[in-house]
N, C-alpha and C. Protein backbone atom coordinates (compact mmCIF):
# COMPACT_ATOMS: atom_id res chain seq x y z
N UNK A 1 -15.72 4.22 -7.43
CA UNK A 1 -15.68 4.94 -6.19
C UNK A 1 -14.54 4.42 -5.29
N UNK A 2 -14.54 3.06 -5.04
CA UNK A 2 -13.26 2.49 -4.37
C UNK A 2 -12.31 2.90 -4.86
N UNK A 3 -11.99 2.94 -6.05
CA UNK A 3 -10.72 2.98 -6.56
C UNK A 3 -10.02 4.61 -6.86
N UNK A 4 -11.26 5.16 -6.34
CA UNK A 4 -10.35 7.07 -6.65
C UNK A 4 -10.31 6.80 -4.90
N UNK A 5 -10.78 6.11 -4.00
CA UNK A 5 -10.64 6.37 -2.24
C UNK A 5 -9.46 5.88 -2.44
N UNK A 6 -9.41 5.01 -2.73
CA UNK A 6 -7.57 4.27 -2.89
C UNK A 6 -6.49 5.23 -3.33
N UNK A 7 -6.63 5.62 -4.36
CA UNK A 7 -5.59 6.60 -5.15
C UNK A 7 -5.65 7.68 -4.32
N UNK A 8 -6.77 8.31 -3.70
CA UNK A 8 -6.30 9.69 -3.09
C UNK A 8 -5.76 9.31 -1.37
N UNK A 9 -5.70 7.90 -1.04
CA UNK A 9 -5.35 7.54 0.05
C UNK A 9 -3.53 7.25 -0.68
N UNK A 10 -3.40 6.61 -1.37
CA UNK A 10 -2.11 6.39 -1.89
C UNK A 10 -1.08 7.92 -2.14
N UNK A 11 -2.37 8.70 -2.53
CA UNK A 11 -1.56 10.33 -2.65
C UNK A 11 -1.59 10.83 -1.70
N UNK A 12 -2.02 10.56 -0.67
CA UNK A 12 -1.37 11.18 0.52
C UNK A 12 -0.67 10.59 1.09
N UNK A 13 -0.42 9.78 1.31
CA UNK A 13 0.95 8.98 1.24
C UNK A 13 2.38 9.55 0.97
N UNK A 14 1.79 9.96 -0.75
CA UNK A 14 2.86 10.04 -0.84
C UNK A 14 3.42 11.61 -0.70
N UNK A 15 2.09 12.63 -0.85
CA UNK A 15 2.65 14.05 -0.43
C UNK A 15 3.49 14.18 0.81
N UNK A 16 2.93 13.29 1.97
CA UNK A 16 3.49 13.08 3.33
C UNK A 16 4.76 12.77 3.63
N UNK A 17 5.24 12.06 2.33
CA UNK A 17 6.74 11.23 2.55
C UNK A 17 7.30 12.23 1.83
N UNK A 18 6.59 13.13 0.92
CA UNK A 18 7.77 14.80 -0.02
C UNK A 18 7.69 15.50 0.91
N UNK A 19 6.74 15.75 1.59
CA UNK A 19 7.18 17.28 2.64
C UNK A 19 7.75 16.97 4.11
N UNK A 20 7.54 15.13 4.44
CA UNK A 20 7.79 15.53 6.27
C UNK A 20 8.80 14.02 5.50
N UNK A 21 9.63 14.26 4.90
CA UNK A 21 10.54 13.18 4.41
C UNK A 21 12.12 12.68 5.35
N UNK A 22 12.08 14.40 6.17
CA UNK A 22 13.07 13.80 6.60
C UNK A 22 12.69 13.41 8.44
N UNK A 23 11.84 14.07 9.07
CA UNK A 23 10.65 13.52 10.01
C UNK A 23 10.48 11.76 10.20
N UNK A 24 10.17 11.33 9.09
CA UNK A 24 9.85 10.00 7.90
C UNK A 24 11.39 9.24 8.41
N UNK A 25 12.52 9.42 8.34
CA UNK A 25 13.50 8.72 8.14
C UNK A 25 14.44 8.80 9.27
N UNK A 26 14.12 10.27 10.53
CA UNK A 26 14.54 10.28 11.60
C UNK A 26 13.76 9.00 12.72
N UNK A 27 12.21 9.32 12.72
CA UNK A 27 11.21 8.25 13.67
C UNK A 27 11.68 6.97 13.06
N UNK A 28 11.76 6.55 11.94
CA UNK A 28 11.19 4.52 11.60
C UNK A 28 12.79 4.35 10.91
N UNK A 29 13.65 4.75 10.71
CA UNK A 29 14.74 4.68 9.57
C UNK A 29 15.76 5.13 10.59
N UNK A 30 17.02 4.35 10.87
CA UNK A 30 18.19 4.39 11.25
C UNK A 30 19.45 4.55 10.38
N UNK A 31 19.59 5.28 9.74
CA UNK A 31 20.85 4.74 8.75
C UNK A 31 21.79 6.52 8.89
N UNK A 32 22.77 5.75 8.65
CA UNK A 32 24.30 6.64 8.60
C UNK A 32 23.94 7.35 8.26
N UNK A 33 23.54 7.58 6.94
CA UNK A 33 23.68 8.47 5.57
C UNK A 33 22.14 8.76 5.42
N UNK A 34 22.05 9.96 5.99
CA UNK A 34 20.50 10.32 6.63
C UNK A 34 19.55 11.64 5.09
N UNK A 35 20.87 12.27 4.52
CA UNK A 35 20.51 12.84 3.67
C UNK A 35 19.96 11.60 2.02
N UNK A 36 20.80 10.71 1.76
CA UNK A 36 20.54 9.45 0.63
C UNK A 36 19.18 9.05 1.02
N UNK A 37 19.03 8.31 2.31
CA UNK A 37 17.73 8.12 2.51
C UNK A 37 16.44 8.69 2.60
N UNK A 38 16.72 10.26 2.98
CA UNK A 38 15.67 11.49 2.61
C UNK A 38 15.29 11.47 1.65
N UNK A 39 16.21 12.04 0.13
CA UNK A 39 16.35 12.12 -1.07
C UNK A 39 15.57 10.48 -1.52
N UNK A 40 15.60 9.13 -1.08
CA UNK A 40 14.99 7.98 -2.05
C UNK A 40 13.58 8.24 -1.25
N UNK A 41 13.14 9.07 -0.16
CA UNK A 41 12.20 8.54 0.76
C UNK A 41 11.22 9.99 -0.19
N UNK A 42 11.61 10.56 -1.00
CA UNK A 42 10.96 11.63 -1.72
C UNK A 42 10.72 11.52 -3.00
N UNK A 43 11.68 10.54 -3.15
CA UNK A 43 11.65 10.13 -4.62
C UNK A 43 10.81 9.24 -4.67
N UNK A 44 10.68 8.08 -4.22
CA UNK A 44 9.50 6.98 -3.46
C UNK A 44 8.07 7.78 -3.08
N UNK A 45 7.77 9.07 -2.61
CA UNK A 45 6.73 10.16 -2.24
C UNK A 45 6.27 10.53 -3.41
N UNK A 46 7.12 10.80 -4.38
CA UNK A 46 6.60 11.60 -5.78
C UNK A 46 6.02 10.05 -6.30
N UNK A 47 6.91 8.98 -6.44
CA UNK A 47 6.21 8.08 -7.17
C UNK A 47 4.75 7.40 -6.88
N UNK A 48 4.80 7.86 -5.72
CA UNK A 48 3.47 7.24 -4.89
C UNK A 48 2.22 8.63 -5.27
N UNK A 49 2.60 9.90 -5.42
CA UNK A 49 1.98 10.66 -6.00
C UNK A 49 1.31 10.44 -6.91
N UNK A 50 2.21 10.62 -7.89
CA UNK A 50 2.00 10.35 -9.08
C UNK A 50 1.04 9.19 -9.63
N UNK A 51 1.14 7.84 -8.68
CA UNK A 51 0.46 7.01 -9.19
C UNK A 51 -1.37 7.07 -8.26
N UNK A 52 -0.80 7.88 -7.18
CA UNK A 52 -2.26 7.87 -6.38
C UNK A 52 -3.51 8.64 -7.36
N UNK A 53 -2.39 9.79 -8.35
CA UNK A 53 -3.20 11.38 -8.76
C UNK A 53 -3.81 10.52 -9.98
N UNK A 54 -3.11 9.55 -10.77
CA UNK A 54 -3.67 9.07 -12.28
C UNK A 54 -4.70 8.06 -11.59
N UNK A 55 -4.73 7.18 -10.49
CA UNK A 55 -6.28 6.05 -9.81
C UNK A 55 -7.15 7.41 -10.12
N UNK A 56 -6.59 8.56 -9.72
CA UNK A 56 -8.08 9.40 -9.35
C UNK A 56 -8.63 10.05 -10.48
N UNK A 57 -8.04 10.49 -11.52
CA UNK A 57 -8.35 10.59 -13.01
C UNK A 57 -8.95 9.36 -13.66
């Protein structure tokens, strides 16, 4: 039971960082190159997906 609350807390996480990614990197993230950091901050979202969706299986 803990461990699918974890994973579907980890998957939202990471859906949050694929759809409001660039939201995500304007508020907490300062950097030049605002599109690179979108793009790893989604790529980092899917991976956090991905690993939240298999805790819950």
């Amino acid at each position: 039971m803990w461990l699918e609350l974890v994973g579907s807390i980890i998957a939202l996480v990471g859906v949050i960082f694929i759809f409001d990614g660039r939201r995500v990197v304007k508020k907490y993230l300062n950097f030049g190159e605002e599109n690179l950091a979108v793009q790893g901050i989604k790529i980092f979202g899917l991976l956090l997906a991905i690993v939240g969706f298999v805790m819950i299986i």
